[in-house]
C-alpha atoms as a PDB file:
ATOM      1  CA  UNK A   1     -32.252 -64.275 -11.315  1.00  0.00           C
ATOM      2  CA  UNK A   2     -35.300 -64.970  -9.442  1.00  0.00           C
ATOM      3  CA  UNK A   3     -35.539 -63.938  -5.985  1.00  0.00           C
ATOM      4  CA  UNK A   4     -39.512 -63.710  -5.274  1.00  0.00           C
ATOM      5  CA  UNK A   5     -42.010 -66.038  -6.458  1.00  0.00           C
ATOM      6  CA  UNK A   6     -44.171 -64.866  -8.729  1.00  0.00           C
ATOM      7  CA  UNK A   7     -47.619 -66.424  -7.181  1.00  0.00           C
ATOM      8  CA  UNK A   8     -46.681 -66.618  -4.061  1.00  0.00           C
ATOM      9  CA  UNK A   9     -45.006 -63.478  -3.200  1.00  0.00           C
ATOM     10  CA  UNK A  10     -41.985 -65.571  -1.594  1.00  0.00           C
ATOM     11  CA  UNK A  11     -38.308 -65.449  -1.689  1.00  0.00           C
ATOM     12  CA  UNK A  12     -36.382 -68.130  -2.988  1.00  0.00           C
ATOM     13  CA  UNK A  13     -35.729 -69.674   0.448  1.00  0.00           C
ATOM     14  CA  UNK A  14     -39.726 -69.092   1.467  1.00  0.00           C
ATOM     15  CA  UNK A  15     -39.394 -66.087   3.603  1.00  0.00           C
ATOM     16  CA  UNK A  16     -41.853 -63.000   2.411  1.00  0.00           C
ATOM     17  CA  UNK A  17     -40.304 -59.616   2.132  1.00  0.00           C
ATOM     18  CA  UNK A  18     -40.002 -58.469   5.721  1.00  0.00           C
ATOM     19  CA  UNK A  19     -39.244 -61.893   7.141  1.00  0.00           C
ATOM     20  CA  UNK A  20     -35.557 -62.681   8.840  1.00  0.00           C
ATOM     21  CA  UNK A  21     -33.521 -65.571   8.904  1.00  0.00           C
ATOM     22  CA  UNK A  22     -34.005 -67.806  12.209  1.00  0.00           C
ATOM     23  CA  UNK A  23     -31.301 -66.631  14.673  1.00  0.00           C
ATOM     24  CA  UNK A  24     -29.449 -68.790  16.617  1.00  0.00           C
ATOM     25  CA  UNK A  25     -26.965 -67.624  19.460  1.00  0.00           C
ATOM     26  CA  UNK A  26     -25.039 -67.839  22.844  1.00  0.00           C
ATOM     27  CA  UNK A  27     -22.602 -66.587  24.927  1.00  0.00           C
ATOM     28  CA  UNK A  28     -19.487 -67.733  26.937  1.00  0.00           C
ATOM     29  CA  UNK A  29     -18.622 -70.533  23.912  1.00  0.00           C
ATOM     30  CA  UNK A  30     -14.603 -70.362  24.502  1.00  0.00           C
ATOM     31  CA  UNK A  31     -13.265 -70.938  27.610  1.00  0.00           C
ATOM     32  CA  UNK A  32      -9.808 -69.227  27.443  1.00  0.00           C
ATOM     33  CA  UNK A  33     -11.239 -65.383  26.557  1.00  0.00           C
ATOM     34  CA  UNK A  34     -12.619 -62.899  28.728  1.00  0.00           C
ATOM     35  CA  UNK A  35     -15.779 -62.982  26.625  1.00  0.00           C
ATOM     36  CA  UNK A  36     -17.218 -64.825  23.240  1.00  0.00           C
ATOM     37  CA  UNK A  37     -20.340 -65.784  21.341  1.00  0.00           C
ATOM     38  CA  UNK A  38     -21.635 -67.723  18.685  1.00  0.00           C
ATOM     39  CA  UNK A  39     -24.139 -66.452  16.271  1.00  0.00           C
ATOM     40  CA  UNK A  40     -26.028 -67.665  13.407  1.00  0.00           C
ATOM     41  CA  UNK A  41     -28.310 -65.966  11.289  1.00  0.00           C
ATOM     42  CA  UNK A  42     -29.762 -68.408   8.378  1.00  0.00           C
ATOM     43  CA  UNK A  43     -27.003 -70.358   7.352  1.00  0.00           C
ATOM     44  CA  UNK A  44     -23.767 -67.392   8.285  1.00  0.00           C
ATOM     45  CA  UNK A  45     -22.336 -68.724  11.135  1.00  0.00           C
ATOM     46  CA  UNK A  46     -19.936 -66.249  12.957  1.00  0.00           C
ATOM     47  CA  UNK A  47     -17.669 -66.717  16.472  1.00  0.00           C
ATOM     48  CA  UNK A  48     -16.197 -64.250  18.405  1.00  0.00           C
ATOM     49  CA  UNK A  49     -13.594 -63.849  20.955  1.00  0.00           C
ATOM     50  CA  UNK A  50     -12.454 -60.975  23.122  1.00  0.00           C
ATOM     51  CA  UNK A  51      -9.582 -60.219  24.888  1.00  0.00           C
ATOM     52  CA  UNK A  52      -8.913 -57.681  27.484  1.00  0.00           C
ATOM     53  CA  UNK A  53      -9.073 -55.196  28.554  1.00  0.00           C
ATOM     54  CA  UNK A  54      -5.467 -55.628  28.960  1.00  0.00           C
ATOM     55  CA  UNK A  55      -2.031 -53.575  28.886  1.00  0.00           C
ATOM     56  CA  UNK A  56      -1.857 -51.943  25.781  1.00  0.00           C
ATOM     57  CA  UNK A  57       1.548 -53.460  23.789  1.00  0.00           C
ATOM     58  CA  UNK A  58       1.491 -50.595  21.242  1.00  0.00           C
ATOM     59  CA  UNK A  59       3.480 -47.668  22.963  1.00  0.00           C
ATOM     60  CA  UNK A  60       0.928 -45.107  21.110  1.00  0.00           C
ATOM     61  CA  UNK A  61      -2.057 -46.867  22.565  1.00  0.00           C
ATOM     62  CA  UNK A  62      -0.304 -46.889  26.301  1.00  0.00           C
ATOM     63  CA  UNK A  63      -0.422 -42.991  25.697  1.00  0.00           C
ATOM     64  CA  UNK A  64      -3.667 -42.651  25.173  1.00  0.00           C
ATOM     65  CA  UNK A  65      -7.111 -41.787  28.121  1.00  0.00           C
ATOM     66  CA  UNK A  66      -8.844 -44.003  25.714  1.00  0.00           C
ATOM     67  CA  UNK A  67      -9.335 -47.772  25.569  1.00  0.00           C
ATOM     68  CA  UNK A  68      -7.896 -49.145  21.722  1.00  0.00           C
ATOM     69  CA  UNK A  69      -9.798 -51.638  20.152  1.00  0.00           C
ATOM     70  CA  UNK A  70      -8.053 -53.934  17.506  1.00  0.00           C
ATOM     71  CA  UNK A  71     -10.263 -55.936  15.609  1.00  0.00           C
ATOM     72  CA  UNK A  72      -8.861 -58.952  13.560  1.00  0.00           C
ATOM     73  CA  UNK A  73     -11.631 -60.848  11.032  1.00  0.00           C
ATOM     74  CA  UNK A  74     -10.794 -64.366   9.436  1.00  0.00           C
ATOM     75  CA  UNK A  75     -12.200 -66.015   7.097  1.00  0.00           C
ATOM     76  CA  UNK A  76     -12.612 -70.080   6.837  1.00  0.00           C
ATOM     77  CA  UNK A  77     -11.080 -71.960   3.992  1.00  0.00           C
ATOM     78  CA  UNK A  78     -14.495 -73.910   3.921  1.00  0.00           C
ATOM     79  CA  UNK A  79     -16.703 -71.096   4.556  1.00  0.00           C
ATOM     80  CA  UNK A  80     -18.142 -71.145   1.034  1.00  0.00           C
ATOM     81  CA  UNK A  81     -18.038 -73.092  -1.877  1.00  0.00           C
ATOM     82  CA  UNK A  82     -14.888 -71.208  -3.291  1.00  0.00           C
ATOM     83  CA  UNK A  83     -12.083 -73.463  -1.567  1.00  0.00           C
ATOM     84  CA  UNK A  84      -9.898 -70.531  -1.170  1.00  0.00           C
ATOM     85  CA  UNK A  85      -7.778 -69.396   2.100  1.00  0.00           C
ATOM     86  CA  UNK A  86      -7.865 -65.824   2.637  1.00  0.00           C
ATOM     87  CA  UNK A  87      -5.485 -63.646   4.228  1.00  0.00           C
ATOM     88  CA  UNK A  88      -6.811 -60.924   6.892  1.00  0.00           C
ATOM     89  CA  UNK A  89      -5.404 -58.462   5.303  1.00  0.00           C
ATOM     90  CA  UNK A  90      -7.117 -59.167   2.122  1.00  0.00           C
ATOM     91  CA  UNK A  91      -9.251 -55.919   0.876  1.00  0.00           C
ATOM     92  CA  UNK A  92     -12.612 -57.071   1.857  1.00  0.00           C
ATOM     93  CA  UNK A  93     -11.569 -58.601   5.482  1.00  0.00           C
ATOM     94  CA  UNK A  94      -9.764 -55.538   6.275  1.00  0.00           C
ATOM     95  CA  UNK A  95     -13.135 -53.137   5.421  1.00  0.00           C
ATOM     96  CA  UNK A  96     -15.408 -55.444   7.455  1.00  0.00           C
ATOM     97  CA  UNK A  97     -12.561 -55.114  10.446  1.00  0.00           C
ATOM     98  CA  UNK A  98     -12.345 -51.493   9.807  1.00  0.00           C
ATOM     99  CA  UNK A  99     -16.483 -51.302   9.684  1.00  0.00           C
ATOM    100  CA  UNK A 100     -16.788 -53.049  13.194  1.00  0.00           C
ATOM    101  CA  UNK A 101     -13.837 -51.214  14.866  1.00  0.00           C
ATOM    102  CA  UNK A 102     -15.325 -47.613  13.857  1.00  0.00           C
ATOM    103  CA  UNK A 103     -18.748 -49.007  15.286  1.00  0.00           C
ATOM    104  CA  UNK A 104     -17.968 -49.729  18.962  1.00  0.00           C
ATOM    105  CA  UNK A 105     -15.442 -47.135  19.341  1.00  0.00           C
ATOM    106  CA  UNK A 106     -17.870 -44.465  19.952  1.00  0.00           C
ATOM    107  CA  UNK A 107     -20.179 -47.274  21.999  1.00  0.00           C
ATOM    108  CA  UNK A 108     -17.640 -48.657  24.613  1.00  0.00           C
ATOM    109  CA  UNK A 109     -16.886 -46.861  27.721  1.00  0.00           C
ATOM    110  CA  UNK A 110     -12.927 -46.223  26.529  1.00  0.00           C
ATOM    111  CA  UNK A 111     -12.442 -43.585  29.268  1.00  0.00           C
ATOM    112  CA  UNK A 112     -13.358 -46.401  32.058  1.00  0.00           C
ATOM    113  CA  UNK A 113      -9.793 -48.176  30.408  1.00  0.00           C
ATOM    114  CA  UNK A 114      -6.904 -45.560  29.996  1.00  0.00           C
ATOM    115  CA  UNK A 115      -4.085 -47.300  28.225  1.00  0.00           C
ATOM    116  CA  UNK A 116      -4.994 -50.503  27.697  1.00  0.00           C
ATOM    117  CA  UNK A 117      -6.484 -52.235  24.581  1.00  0.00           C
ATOM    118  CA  UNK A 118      -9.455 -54.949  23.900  1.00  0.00           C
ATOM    119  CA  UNK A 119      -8.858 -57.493  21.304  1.00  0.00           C
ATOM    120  CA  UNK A 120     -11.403 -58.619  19.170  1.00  0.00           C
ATOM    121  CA  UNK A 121     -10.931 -62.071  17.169  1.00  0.00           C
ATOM    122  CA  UNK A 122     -13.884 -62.722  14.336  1.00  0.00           C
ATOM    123  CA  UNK A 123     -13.734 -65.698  12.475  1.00  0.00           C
ATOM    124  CA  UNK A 124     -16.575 -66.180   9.959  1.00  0.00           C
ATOM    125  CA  UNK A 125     -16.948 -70.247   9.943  1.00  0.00           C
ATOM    126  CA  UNK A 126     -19.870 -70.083   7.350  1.00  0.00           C
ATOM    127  CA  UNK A 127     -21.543 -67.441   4.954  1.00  0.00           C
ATOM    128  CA  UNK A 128     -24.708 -67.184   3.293  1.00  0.00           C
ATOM    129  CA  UNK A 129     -25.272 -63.134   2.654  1.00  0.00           C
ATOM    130  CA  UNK A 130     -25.165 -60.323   6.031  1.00  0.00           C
ATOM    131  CA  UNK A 131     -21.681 -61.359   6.961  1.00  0.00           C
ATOM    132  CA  UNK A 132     -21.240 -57.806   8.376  1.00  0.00           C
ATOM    133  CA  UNK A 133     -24.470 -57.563  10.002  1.00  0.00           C
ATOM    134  CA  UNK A 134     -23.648 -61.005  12.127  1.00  0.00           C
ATOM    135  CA  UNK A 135     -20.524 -59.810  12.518  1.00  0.00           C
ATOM    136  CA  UNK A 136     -21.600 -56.579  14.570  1.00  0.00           C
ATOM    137  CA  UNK A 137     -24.623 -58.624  16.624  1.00  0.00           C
ATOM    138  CA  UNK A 138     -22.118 -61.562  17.775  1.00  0.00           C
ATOM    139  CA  UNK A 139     -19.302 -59.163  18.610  1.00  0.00           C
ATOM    140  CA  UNK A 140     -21.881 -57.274  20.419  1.00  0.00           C
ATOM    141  CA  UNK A 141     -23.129 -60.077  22.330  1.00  0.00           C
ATOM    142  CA  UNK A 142     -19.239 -61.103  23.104  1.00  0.00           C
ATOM    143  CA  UNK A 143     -18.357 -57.788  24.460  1.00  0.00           C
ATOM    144  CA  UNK A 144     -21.650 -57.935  26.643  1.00  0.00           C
ATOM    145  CA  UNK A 145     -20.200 -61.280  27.982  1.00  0.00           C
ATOM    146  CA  UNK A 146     -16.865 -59.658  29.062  1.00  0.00           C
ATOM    147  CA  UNK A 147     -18.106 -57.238  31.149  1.00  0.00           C
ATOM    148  CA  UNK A 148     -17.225 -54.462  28.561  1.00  0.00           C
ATOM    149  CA  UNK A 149     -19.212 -51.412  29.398  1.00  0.00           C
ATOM    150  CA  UNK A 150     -21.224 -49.526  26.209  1.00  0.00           C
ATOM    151  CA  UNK A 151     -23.747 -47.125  26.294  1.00  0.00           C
ATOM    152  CA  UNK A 152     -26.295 -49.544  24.615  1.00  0.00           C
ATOM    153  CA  UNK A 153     -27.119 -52.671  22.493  1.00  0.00           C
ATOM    154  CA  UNK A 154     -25.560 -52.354  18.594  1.00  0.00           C
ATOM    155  CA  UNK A 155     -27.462 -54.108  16.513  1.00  0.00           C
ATOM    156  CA  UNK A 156     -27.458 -54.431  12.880  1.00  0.00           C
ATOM    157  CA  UNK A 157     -29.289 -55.878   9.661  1.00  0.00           C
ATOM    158  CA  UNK A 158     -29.201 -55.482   6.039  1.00  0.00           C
ATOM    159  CA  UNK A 159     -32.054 -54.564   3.536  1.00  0.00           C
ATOM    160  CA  UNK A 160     -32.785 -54.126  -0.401  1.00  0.00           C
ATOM    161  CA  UNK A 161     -34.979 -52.923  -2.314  1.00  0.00           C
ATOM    162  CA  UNK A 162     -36.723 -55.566  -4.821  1.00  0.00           C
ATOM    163  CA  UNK A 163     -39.956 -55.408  -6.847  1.00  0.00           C
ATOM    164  CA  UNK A 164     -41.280 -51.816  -5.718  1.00  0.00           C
ATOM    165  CA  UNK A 165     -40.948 -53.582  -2.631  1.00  0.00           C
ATOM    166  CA  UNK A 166     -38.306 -53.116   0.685  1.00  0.00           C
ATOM    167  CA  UNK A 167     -36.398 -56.600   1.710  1.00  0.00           C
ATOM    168  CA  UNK A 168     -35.355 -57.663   5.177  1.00  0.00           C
ATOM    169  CA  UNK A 169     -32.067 -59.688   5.963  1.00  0.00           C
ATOM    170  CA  UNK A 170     -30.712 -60.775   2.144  1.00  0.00           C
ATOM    171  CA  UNK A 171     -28.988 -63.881   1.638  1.00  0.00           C
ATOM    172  CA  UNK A 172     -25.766 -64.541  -0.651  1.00  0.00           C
ATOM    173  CA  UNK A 173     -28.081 -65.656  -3.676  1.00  0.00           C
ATOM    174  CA  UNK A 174     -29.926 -61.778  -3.223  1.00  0.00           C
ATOM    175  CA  UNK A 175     -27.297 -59.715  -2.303  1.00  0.00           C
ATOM    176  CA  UNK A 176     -25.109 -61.199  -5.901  1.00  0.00           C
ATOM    177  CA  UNK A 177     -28.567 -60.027  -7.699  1.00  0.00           C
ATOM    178  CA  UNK A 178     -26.803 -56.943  -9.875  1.00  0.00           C
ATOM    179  CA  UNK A 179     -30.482 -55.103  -9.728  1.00  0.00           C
ATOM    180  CA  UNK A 180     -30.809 -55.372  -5.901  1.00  0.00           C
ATOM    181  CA  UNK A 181     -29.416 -52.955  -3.693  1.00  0.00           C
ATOM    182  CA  UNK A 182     -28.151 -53.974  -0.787  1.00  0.00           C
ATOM    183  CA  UNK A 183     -27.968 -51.125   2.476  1.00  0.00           C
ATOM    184  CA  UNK A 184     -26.151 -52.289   5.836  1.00  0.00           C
ATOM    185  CA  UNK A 185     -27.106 -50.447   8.898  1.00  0.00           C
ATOM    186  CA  UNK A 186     -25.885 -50.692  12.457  1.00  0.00           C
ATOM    187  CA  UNK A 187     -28.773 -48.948  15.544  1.00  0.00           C
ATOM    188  CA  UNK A 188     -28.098 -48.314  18.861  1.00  0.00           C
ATOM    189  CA  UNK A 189     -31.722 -49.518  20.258  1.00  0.00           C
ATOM    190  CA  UNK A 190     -32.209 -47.120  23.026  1.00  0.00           C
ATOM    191  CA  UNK A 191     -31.914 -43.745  21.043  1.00  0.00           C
ATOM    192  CA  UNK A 192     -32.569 -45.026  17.638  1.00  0.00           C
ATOM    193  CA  UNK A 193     -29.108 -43.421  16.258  1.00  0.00           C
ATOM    194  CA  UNK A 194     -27.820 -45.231  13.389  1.00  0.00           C
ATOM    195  CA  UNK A 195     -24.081 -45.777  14.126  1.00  0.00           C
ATOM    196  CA  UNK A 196     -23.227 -47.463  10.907  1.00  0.00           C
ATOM    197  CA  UNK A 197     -24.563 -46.803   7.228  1.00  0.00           C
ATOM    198  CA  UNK A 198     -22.841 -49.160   4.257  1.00  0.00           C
ATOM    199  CA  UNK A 199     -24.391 -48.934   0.807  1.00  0.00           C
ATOM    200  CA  UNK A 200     -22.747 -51.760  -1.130  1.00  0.00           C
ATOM    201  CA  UNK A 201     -24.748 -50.358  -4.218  1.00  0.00           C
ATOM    202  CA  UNK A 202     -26.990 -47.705  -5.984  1.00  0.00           C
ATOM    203  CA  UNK A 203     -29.904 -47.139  -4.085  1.00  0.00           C
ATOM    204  CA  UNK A 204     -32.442 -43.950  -5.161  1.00  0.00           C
ATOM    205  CA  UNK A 205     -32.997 -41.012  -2.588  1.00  0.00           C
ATOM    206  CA  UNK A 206     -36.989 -41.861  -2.408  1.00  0.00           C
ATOM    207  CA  UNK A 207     -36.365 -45.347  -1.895  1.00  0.00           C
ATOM    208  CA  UNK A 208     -34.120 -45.031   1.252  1.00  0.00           C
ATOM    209  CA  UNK A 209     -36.791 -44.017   4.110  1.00  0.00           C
ATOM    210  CA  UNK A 210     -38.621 -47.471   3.861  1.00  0.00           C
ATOM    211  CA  UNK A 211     -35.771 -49.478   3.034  1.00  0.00           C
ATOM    212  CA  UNK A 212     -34.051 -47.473   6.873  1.00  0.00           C
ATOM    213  CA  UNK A 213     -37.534 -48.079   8.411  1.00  0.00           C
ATOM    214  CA  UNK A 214     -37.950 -51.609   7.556  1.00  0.00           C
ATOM    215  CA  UNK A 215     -34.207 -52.343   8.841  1.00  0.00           C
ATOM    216  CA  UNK A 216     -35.017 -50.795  11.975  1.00  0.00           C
ATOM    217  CA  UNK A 217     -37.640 -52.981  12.683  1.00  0.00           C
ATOM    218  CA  UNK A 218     -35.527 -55.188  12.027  1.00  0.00           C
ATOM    219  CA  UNK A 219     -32.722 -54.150  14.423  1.00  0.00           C
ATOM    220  CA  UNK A 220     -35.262 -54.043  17.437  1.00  0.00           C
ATOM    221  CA  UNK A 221     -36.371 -57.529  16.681  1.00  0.00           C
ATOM    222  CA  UNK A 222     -32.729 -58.794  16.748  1.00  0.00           C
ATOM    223  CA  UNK A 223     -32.373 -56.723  20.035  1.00  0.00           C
ATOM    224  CA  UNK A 224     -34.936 -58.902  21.487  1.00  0.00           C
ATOM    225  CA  UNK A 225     -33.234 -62.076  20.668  1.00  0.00           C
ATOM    226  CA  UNK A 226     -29.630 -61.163  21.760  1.00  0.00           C
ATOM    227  CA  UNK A 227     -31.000 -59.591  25.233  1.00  0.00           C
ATOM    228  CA  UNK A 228     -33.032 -62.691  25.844  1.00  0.00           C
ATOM    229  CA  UNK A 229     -29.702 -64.628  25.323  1.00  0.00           C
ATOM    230  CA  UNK A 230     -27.877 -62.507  27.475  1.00  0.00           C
ATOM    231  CA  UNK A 231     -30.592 -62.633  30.100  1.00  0.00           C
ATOM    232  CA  UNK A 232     -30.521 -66.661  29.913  1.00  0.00           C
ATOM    233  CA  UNK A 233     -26.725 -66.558  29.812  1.00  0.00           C
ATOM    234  CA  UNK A 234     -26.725 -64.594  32.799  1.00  0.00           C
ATOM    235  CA  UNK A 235     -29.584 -66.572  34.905  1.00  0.00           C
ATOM    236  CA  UNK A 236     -27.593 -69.774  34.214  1.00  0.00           C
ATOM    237  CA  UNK A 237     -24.119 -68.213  35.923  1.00  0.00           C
ATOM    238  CA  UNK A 238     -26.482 -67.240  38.983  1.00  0.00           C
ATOM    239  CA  UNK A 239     -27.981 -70.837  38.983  1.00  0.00           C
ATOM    240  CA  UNK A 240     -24.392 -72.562  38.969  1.00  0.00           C
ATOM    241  CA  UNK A 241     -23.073 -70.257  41.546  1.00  0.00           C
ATOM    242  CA  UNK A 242     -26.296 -70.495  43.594  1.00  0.00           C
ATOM    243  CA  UNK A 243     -25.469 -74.264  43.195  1.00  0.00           C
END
């Protein structure tokens, strides 16, 4: 399958190597949630809603000194060209739920919420390759729009390695290459700690370091496009209140 050109040194949709996706986001898209965003990254197209925090219904969750987050991920029948309705608790919707829950457990502020839980509702409208990675940015940006408290800004990407060479932000047609692995990584901007490591296939030990560095890069530059939305989000309430 052909994934770079060979004269040009571009990918099949024209990007070079280290080149993302154009990112498109907001906040505050559904008006009956505490919180929600919109995100799209190339064509994967994710929204998110949050809920809470709230009473906790579970009666082992209203025990707890510790927020509980329950994350539920759906998938569109017309999300792809397979016409197929999937249940959330098929295998691969209940890792990605699983993936994003572990994530911002250890980022929220769950001691500021003693027995009460925040819902998280992800419903995946469109996908073209870094399903997870969109996931984690828009639910980031969501929880941000809530009011949620977290030590710092999550923000994730996937990379490969093709070609002797490190790739940025793979789409469906590069991540279904069989000879490109594909690494899924999660930062937390201010400390550079990686919070979340998938490896969806064989990847050599010398061939990690750049792939890592090149996907945080990555990370800060998607940092710098969900805190400008969050700043514009933000200046817009003051301007209607102002108003």
């Amino acid at each position: 399958m052909l994934i770079f050109s060979e004269y040009l040194g571009l990918r099949i949709d024209g990007r070079r190597a280290n080149e993302l996706r154009k990112i498109t986001c907001k906040t505050n898209v559904i008006d009956y949630t505490d919180g929600s965003a919109y995100f799209e990254q190339g064509n994967t197209k994710i929204l998110v809603g949050i809920l809470g925090p709230r009473e906790a219904k579970q009666r082992s969750a209203s025990q707890t000194t510790q927020v509980t987050l329950n994350v539920e991920f759906l998938v569109s029948p017309f999300s792809s060209v397979e016409r197929k309705k999937r249940s959330k608790y098929d295998r691969r919707s209940v890792e990605i739920a699983t993936s994003i829950k572990q994530t911002f457990e250890h980022v929220i502020i769950g001691q500021l919420f003693p027995r009460s839980q925040i819902d998280i509702f992800i419903h995946l409208l469109q996908q073209d390759g870094g399903v997870l990675e969109a996931c984690i940015n828009a639910t980031c940006l969501a929880l941000i729009d809530a009011g949620i408290p977290m030590t710092d800004y999550v923000c994730a990407i996937n990379a490969g390695y093709v070609d002797d060479s490190p790739m940025l932000d793979l789409n469906m047609v590069e991540e279904a290459s069989f000879d490109t692995p594909n690494i899924t990584i999660a930062v937390l901007i201010r400390s550079g700690k990686i919070c979340l490591l998938q490896l969806e296939s064989t990847l050599a030990v010398d061939l990690l370091a750049p792939v890592l560095e090149l996907a945080k890069t990555g990370c800060k530059y998607i940092h710098s496009v969900l805190d400008s939305t969050i700043k514009e989000s933000t200046q817009s309430m003051i301007n209607s209140v102002t108003l």
